[in-house]
C-alpha atoms as a PDB file:
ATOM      1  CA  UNK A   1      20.377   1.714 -19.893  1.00  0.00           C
ATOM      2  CA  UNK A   2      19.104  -1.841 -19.028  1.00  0.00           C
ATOM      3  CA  UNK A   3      15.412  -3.292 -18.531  1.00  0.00           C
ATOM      4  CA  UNK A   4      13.632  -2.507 -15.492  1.00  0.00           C
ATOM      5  CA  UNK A   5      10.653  -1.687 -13.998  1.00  0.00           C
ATOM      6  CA  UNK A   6       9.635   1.713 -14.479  1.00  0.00           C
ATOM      7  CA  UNK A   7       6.039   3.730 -14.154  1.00  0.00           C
ATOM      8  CA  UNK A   8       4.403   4.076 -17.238  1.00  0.00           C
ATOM      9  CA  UNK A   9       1.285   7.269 -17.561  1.00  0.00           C
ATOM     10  CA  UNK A  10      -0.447   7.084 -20.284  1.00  0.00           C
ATOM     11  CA  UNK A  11      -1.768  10.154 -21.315  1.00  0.00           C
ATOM     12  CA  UNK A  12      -5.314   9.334 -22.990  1.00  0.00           C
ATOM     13  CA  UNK A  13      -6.704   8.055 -19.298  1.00  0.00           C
ATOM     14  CA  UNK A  14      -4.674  10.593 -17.297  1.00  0.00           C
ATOM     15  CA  UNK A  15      -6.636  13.693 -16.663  1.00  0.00           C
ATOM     16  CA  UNK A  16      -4.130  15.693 -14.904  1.00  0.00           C
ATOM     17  CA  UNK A  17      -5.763  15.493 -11.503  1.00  0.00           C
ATOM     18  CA  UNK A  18      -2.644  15.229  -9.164  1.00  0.00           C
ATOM     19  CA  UNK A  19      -3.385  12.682  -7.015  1.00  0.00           C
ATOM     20  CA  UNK A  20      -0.349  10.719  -7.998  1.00  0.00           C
ATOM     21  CA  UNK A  21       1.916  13.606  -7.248  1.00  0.00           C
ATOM     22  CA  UNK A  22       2.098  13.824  -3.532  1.00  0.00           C
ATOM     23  CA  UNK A  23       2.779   9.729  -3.711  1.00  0.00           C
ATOM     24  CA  UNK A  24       5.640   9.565  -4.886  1.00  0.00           C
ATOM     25  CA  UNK A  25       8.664  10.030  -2.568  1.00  0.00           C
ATOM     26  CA  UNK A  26      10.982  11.040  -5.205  1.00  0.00           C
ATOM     27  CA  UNK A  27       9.327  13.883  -7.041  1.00  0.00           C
ATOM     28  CA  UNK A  28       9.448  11.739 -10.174  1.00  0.00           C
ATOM     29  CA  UNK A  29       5.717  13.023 -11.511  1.00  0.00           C
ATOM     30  CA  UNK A  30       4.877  16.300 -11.956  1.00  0.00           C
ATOM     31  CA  UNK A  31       1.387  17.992 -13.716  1.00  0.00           C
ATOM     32  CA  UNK A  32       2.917  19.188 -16.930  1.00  0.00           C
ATOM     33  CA  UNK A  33       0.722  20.806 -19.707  1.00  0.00           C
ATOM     34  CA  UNK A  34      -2.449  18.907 -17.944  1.00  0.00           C
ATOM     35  CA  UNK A  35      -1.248  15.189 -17.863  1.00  0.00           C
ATOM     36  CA  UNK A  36       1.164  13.809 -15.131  1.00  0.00           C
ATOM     37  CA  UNK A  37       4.529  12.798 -16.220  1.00  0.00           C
ATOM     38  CA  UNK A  38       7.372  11.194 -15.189  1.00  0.00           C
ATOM     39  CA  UNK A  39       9.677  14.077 -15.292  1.00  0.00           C
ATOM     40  CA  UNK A  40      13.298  11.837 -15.153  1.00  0.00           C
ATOM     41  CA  UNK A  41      13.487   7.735 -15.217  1.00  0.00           C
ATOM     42  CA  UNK A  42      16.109   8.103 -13.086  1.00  0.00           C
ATOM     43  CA  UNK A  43      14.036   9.154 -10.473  1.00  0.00           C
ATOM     44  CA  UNK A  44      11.591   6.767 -10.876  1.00  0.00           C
ATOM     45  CA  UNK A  45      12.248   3.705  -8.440  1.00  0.00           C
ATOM     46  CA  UNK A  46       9.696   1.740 -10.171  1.00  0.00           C
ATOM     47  CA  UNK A  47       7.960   0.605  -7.143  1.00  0.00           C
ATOM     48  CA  UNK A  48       4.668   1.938  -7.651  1.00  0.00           C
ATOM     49  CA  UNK A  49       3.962   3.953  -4.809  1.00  0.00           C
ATOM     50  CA  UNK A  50       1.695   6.023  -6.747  1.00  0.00           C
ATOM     51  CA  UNK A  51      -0.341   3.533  -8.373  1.00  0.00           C
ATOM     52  CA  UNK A  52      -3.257   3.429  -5.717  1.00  0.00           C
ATOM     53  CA  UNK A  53      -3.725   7.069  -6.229  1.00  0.00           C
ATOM     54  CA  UNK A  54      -5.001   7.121  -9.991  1.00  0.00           C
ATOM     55  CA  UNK A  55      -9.065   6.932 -10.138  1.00  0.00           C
ATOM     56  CA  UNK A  56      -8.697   6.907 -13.968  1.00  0.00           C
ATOM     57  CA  UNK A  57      -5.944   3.338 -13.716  1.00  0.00           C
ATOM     58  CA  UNK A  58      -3.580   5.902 -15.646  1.00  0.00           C
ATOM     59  CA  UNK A  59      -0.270   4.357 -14.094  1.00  0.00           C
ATOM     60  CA  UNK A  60       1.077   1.366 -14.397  1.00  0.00           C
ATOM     61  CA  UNK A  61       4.167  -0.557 -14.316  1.00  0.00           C
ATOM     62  CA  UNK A  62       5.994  -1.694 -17.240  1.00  0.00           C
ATOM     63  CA  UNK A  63       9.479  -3.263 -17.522  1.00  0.00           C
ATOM     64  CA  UNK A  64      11.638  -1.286 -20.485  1.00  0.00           C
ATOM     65  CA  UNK A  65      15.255   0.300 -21.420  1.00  0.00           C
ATOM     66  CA  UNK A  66      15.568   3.046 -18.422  1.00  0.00           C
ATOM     67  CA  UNK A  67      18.578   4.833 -16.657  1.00  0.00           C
ATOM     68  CA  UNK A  68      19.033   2.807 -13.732  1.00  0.00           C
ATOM     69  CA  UNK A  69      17.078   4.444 -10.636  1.00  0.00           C
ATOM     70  CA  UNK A  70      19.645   6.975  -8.869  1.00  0.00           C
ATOM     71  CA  UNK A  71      19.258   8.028  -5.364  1.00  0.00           C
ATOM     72  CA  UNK A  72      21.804  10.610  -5.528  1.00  0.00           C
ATOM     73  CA  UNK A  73      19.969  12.365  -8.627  1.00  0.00           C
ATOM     74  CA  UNK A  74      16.934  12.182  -6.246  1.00  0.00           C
ATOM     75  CA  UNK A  75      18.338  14.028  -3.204  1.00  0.00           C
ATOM     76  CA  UNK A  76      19.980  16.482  -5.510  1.00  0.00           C
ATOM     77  CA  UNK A  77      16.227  17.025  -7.558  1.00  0.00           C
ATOM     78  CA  UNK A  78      14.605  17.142  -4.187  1.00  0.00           C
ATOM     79  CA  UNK A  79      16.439  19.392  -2.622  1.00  0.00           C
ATOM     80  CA  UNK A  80      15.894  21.945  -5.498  1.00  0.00           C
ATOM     81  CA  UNK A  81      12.214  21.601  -4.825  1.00  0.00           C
ATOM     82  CA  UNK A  82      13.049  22.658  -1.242  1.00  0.00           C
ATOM     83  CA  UNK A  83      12.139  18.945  -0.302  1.00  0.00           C
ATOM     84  CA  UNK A  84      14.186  15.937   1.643  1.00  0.00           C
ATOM     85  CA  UNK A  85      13.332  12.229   0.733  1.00  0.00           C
ATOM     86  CA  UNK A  86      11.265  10.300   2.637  1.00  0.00           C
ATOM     87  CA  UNK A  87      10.889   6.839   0.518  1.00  0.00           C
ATOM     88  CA  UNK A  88       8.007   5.701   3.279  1.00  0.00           C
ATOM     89  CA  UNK A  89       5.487   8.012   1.881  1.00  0.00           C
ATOM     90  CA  UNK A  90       5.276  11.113  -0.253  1.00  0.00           C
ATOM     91  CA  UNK A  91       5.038  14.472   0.908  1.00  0.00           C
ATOM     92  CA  UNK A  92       3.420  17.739  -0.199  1.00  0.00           C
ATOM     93  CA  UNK A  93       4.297  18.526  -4.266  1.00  0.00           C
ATOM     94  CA  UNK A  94       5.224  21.746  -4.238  1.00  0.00           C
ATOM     95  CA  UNK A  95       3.136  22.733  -7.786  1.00  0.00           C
ATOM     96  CA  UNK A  96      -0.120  22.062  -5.295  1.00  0.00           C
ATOM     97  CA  UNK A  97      -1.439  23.842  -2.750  1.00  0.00           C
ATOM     98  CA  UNK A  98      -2.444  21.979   0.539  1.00  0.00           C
ATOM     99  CA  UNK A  99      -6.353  21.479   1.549  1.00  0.00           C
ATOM    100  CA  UNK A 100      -7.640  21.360   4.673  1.00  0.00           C
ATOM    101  CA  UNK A 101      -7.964  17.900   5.825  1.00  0.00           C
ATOM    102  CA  UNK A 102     -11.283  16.215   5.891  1.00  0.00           C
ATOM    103  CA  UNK A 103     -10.095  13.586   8.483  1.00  0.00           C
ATOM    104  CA  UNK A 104      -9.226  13.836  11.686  1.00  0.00           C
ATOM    105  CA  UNK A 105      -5.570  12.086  12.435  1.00  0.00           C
ATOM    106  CA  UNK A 106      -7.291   8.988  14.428  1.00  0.00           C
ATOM    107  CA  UNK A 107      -6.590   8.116  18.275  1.00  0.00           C
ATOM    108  CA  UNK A 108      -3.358   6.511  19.367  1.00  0.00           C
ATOM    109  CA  UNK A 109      -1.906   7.272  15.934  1.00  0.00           C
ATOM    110  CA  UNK A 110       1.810   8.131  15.787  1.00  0.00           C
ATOM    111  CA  UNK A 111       1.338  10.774  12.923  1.00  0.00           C
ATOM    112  CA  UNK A 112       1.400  14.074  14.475  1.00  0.00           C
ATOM    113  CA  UNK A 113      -2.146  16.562  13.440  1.00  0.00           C
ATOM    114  CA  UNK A 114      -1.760  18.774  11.083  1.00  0.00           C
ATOM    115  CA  UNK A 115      -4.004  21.079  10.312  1.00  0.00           C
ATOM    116  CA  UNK A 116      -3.520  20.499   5.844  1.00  0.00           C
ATOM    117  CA  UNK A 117      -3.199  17.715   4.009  1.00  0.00           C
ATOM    118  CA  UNK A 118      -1.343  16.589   0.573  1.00  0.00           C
ATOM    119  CA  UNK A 119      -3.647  18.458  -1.957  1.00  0.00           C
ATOM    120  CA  UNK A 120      -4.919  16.161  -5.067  1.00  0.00           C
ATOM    121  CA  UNK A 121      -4.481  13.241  -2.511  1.00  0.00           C
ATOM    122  CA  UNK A 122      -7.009  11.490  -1.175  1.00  0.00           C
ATOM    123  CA  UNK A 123      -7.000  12.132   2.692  1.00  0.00           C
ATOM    124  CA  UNK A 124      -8.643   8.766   3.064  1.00  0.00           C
ATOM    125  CA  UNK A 125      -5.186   6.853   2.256  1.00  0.00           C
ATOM    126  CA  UNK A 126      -2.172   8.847   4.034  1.00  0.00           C
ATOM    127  CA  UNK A 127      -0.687   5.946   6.050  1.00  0.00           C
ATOM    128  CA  UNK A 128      -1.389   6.366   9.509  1.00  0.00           C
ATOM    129  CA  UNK A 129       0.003   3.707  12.375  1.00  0.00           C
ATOM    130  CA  UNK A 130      -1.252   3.196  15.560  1.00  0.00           C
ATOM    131  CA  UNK A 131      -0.520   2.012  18.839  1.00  0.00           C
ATOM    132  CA  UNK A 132      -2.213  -0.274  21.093  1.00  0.00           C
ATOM    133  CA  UNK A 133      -5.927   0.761  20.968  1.00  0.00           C
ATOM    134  CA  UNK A 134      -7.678   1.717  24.727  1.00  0.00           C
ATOM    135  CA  UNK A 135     -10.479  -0.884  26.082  1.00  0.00           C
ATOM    136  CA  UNK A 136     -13.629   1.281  25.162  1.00  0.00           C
ATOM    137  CA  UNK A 137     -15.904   1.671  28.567  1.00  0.00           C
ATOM    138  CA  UNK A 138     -18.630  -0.984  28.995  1.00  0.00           C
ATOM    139  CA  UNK A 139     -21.933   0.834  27.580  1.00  0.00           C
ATOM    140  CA  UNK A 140     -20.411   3.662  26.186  1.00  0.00           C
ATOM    141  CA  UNK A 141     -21.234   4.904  22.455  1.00  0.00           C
ATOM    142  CA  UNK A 142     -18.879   3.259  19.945  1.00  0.00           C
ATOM    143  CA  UNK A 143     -17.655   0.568  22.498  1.00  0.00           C
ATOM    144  CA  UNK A 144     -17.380  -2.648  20.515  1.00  0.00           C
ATOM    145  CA  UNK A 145     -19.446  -6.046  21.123  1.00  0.00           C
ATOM    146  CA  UNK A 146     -16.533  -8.209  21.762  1.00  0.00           C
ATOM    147  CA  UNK A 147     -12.842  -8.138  22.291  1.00  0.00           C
ATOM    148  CA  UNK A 148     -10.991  -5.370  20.380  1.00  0.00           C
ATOM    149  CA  UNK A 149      -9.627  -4.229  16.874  1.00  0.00           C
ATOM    150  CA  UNK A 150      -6.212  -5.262  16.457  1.00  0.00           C
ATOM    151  CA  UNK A 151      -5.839  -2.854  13.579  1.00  0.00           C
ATOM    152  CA  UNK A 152      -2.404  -0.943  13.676  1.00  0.00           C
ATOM    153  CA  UNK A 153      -2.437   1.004  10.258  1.00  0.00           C
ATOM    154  CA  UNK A 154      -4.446   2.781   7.566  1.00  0.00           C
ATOM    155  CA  UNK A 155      -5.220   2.469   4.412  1.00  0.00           C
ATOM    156  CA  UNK A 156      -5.220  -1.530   4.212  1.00  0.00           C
ATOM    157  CA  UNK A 157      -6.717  -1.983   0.916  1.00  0.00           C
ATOM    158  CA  UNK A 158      -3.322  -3.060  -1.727  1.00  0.00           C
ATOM    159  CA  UNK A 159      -4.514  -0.540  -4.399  1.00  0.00           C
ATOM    160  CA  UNK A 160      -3.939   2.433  -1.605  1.00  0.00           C
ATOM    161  CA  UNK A 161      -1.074   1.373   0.628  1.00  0.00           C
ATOM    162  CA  UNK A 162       2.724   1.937   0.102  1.00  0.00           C
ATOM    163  CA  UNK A 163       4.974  -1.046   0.419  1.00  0.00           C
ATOM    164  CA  UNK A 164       7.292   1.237   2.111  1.00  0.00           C
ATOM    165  CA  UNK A 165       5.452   2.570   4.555  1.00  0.00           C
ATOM    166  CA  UNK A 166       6.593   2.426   8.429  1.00  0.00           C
ATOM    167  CA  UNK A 167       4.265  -0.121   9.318  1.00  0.00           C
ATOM    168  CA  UNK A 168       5.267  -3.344   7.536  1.00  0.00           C
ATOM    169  CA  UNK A 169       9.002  -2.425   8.070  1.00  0.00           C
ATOM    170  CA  UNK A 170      10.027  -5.834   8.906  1.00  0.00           C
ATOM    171  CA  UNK A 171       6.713  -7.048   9.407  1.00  0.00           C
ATOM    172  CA  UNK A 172       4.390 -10.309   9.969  1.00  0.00           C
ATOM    173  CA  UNK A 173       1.959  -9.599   6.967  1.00  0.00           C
ATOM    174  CA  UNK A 174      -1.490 -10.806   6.626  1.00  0.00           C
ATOM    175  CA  UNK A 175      -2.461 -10.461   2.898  1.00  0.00           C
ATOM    176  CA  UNK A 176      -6.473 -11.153   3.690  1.00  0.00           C
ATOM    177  CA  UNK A 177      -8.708 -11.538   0.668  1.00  0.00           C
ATOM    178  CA  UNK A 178     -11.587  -9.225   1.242  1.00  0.00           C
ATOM    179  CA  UNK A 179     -14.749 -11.771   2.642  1.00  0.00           C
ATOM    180  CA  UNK A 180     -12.460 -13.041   4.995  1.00  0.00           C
ATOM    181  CA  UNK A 181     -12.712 -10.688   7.817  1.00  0.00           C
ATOM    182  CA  UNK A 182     -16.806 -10.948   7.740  1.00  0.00           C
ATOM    183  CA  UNK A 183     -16.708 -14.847   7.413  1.00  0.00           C
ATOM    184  CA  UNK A 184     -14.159 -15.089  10.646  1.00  0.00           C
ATOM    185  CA  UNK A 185     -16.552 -14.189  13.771  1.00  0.00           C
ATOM    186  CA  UNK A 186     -13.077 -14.000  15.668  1.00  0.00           C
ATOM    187  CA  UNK A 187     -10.683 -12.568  12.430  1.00  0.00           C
ATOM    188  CA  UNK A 188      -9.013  -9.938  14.435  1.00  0.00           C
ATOM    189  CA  UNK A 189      -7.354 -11.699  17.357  1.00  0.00           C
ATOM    190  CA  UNK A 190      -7.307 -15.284  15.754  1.00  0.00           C
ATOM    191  CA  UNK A 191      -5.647 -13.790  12.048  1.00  0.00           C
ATOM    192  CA  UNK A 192      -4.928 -10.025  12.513  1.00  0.00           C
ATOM    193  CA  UNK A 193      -3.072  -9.086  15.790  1.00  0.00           C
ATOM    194  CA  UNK A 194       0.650  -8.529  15.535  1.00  0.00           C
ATOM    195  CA  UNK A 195       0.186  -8.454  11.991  1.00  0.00           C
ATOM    196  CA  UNK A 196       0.371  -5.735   9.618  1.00  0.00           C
ATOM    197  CA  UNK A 197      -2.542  -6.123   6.917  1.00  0.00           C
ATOM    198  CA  UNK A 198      -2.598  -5.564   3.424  1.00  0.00           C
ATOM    199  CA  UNK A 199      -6.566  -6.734   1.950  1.00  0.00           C
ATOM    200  CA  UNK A 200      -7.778  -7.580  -1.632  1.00  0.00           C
ATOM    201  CA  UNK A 201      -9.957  -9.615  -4.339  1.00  0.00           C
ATOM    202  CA  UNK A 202      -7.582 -11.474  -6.976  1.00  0.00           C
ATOM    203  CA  UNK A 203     -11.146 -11.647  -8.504  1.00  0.00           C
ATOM    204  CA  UNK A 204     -13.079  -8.157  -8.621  1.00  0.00           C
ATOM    205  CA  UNK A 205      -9.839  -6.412  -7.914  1.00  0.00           C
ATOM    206  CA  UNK A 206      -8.011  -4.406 -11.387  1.00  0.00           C
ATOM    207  CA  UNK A 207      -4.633  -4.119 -12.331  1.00  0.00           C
ATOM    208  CA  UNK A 208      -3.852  -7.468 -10.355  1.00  0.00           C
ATOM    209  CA  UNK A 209       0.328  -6.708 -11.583  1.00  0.00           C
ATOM    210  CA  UNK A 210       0.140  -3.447  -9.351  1.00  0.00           C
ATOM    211  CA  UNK A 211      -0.379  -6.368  -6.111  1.00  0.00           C
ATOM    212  CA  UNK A 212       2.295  -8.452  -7.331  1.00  0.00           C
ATOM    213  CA  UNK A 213       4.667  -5.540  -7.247  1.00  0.00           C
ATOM    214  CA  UNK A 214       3.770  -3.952  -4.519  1.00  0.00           C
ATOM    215  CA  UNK A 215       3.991  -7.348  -2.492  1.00  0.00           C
ATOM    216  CA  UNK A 216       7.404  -7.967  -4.011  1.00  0.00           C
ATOM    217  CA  UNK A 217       8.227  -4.459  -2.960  1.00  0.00           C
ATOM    218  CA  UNK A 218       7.417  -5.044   0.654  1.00  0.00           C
ATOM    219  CA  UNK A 219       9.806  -8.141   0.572  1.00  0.00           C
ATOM    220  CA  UNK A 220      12.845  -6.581  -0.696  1.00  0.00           C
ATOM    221  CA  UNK A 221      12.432  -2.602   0.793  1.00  0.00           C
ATOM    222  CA  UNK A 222      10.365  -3.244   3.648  1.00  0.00           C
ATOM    223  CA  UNK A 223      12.505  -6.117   4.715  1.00  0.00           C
ATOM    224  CA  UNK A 224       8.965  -8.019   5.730  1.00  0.00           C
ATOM    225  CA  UNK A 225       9.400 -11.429   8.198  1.00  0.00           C
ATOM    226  CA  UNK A 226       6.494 -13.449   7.059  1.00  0.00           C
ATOM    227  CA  UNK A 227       3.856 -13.087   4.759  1.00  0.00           C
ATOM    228  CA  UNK A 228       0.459 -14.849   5.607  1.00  0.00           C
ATOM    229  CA  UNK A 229      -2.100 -15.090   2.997  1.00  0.00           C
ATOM    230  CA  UNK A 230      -6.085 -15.570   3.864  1.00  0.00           C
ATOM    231  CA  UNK A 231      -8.144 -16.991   1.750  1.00  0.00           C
ATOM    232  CA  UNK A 232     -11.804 -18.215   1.473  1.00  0.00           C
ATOM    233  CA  UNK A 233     -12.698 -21.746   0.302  1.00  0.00           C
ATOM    234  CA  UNK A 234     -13.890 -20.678  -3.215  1.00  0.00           C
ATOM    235  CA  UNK A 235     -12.348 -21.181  -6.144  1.00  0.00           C
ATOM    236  CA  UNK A 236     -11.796 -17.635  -6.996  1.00  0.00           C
ATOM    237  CA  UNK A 237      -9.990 -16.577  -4.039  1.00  0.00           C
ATOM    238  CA  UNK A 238      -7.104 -18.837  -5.133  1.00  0.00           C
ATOM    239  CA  UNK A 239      -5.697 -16.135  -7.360  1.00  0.00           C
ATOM    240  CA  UNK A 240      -5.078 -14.593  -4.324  1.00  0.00           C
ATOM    241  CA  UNK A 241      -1.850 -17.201  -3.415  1.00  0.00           C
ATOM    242  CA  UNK A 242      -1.039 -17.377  -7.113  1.00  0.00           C
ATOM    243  CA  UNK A 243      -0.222 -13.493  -6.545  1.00  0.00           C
ATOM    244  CA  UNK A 244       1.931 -13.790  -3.202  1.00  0.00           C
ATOM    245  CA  UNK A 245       3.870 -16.792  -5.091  1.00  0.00           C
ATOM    246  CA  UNK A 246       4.646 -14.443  -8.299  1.00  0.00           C
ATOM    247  CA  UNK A 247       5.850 -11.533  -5.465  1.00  0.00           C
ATOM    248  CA  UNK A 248       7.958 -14.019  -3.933  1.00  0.00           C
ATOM    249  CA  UNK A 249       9.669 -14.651  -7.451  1.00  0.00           C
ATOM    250  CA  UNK A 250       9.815 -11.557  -8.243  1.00  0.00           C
ATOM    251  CA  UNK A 251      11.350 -10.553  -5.113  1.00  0.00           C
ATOM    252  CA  UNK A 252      14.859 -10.609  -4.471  1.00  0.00           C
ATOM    253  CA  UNK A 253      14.895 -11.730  -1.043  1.00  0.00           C
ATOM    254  CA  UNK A 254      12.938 -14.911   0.009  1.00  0.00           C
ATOM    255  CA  UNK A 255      10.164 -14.733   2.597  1.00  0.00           C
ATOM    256  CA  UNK A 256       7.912 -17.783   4.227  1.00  0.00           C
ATOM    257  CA  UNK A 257       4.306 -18.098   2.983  1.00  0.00           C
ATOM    258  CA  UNK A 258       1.474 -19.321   4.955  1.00  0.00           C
ATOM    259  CA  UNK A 259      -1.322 -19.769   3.072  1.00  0.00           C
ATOM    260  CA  UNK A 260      -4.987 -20.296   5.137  1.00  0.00           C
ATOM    261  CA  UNK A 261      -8.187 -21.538   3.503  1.00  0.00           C
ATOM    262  CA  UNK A 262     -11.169 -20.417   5.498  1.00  0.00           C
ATOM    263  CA  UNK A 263     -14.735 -22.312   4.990  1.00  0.00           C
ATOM    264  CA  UNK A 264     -18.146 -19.122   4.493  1.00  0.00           C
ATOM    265  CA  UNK A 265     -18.674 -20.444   8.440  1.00  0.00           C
ATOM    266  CA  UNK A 266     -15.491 -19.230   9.105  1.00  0.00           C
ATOM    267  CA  UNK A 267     -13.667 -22.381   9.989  1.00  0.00           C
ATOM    268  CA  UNK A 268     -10.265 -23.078   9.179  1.00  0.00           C
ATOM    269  CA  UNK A 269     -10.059 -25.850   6.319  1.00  0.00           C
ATOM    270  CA  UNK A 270      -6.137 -26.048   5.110  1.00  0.00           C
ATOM    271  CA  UNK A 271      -3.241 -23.902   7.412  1.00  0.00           C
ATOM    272  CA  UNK A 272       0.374 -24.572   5.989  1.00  0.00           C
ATOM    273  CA  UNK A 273       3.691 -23.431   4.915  1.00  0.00           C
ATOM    274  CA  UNK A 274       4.205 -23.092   1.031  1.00  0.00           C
END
C-alpha cells in the first residue's frame, strides 16, 4: 500500500447511469447494485479517463493508501471479461448492451464505422482522429469562408478527452482557453495546425483538479513534445497557465510551456517560453 492517486465515486451523486463504464480501459468500474464502483484499486490507474463521462461530477480523483496500479492484474481481469486492453480509450463494458450510434464516424477519420456504439457513453466524445481535411469546392454547401479547419481530433473539450488517446501521442499541444478561437479571426492556421487541442475555462469550468491531471497525464503517458497554452488578456483566463504549471509539477517528465496572451481583437499581446 502507499499514497497515490486513485478514482474516488461517491455514491450520493452517482446514479448508476454507466457512462463511466465504457471509459475506462481497464475495466476498473462496474454498475453494481445501481451505483458505479471501482471494483479493484489495483486496476485503477488513477488517470481519470473516466472523469469527463459523469453528468452528475460523481468521480473524482483523490490521492490515498491503494495497492499500487498492476497491469498484469488488468490483462488477467480483462481477459476474463473476454476483453484485451487498450489504455487509449475504453471499449464496450460487457454488463451494457451497445446502441446504435447517433453520429456518423466523420470524413477522413481513421476510426473505422461501426454500425453500434459504447452504450451509457456519450457518442458525442469517442475520440476520433483525422487526417488532412479535403479543400471544400468553391460555392458548394458547407464550403468554408476562408482557409480551412486544421482540426485533427474529437472531443477537444478537457472534461471529455482522454490523455491517452492516439492523437496527442507525442504531440505539440495547444491547451486554448475557450474565447480564444472566436477572438482569433485567423486561430486555426496561426495557433491550431500541427497541433493537437485540448480547450477550457479555468473560470466557468468545474472540477479544475480533473485538468491538472489529465494534463499531467498527457506529459508522462502520452509522451507530449510541447505544450502551448492560449489565453485571453483578462484576468480570469490566467488560471488557465496556473493549471498547465501545476501539470508540469505534477508530471514526472518535464515538457516546454508557451504561454500566449491574446487581446478581445485578437492580437497577440505577450508570446514566450515559461
Amino acid at each position: 500500500m502507499a499514497l497515490r492517486k486513485i478514482v474516488n465515486i461517491d455514491e450520493d451523486l452517482c446514479d448508476g447511469c454507466g457512462d463511466c463504464v465504457p471509459s475506462c480501459a481497464e475495466g476498473a468500474i462496474r454498475i453494481i447494485d445501481g451505483k458505479a464502483r471501482l471494483v479493484g484499486d489495483m486496476l485503477c490507474d488513477g488517470l481519470g479517463a473516466c472523469l469527463g463521462d459523469c453528468p452528475r461530477g460523481a468521480i473524482t480523483i483523490v490521492e490515498r493508501d491503494a495497492a499500487a496500479f498492476d497491469e498484469d492484474a488488468v490483462e488477467k481481469h480483462l481477459a476474463g471479461l473476454g476483453r484485451s486492453h487498450d489504455p487509449a480509450h475504453g471499449g464496450p463494458a460487457p454488463d451494457f448492451q451497445p446502441a446504435p450510434a447517433p453520429l456518423s464516424v466523420l470524413p477522413g477519420s481513421t476510426r473505422a464505422p461501426s454500425p453500434q456504439q459504447a452504450g451509457g457513453g456519450c457518442p458525442g466524445s469517442r475520440p476520433l482522429q483525422f487526417g488532412d481535411p479535403a479543400p471544400a469546392a468553391a460555392g458548394s454547401p458547407g464550403a468554408p469562408i476562408s482557409g480551412h479547419s486544421q482540426l485533427r481530433q474529437w472531443p477537444v473539450q478537457l472534461h471529455l478527452i482522454s490523455p491517452k488517446a492516439p492523437y496527442y501521442q507525442e504531440a505539440d499541444v495547444l491547451l486554448a482557453a475557450d474565447c480564444c478561437a472566436f477572438a482569433v479571426g485567423d486561430f486555426h492556421d496561426r495557433f491550431l495546425k500541427g497541433k493537437a487541442l485540448a480547450v477550457a475555462c479555468p473560470k466557468l469550468d468545474s472540477d479544475l483538479d480533473v485538468y491538472v491531471a489529465k494534463l499531467a497525464a498527457m506529459i508522462d503517458l502520452s509522451r507530449i513534445n510541447t505544450l502551448t497554452v492560449l489565453m485571453m488578456q483578462v484576468p480570469c483566463c490566467s488560471g488557465l497557465l496556473r493549471l498547465a504549471r501545476e501539470a508540469v509539477m505534477d508530471a514526472e517528465r518535464k515538457v516546454p510551456v508557451k504561454q500566449i496572451i491574446v487581446g478581445v481583437q485578437g492580437e497577440v499581446l505577450k508570446e514566450e517560453w515559461v
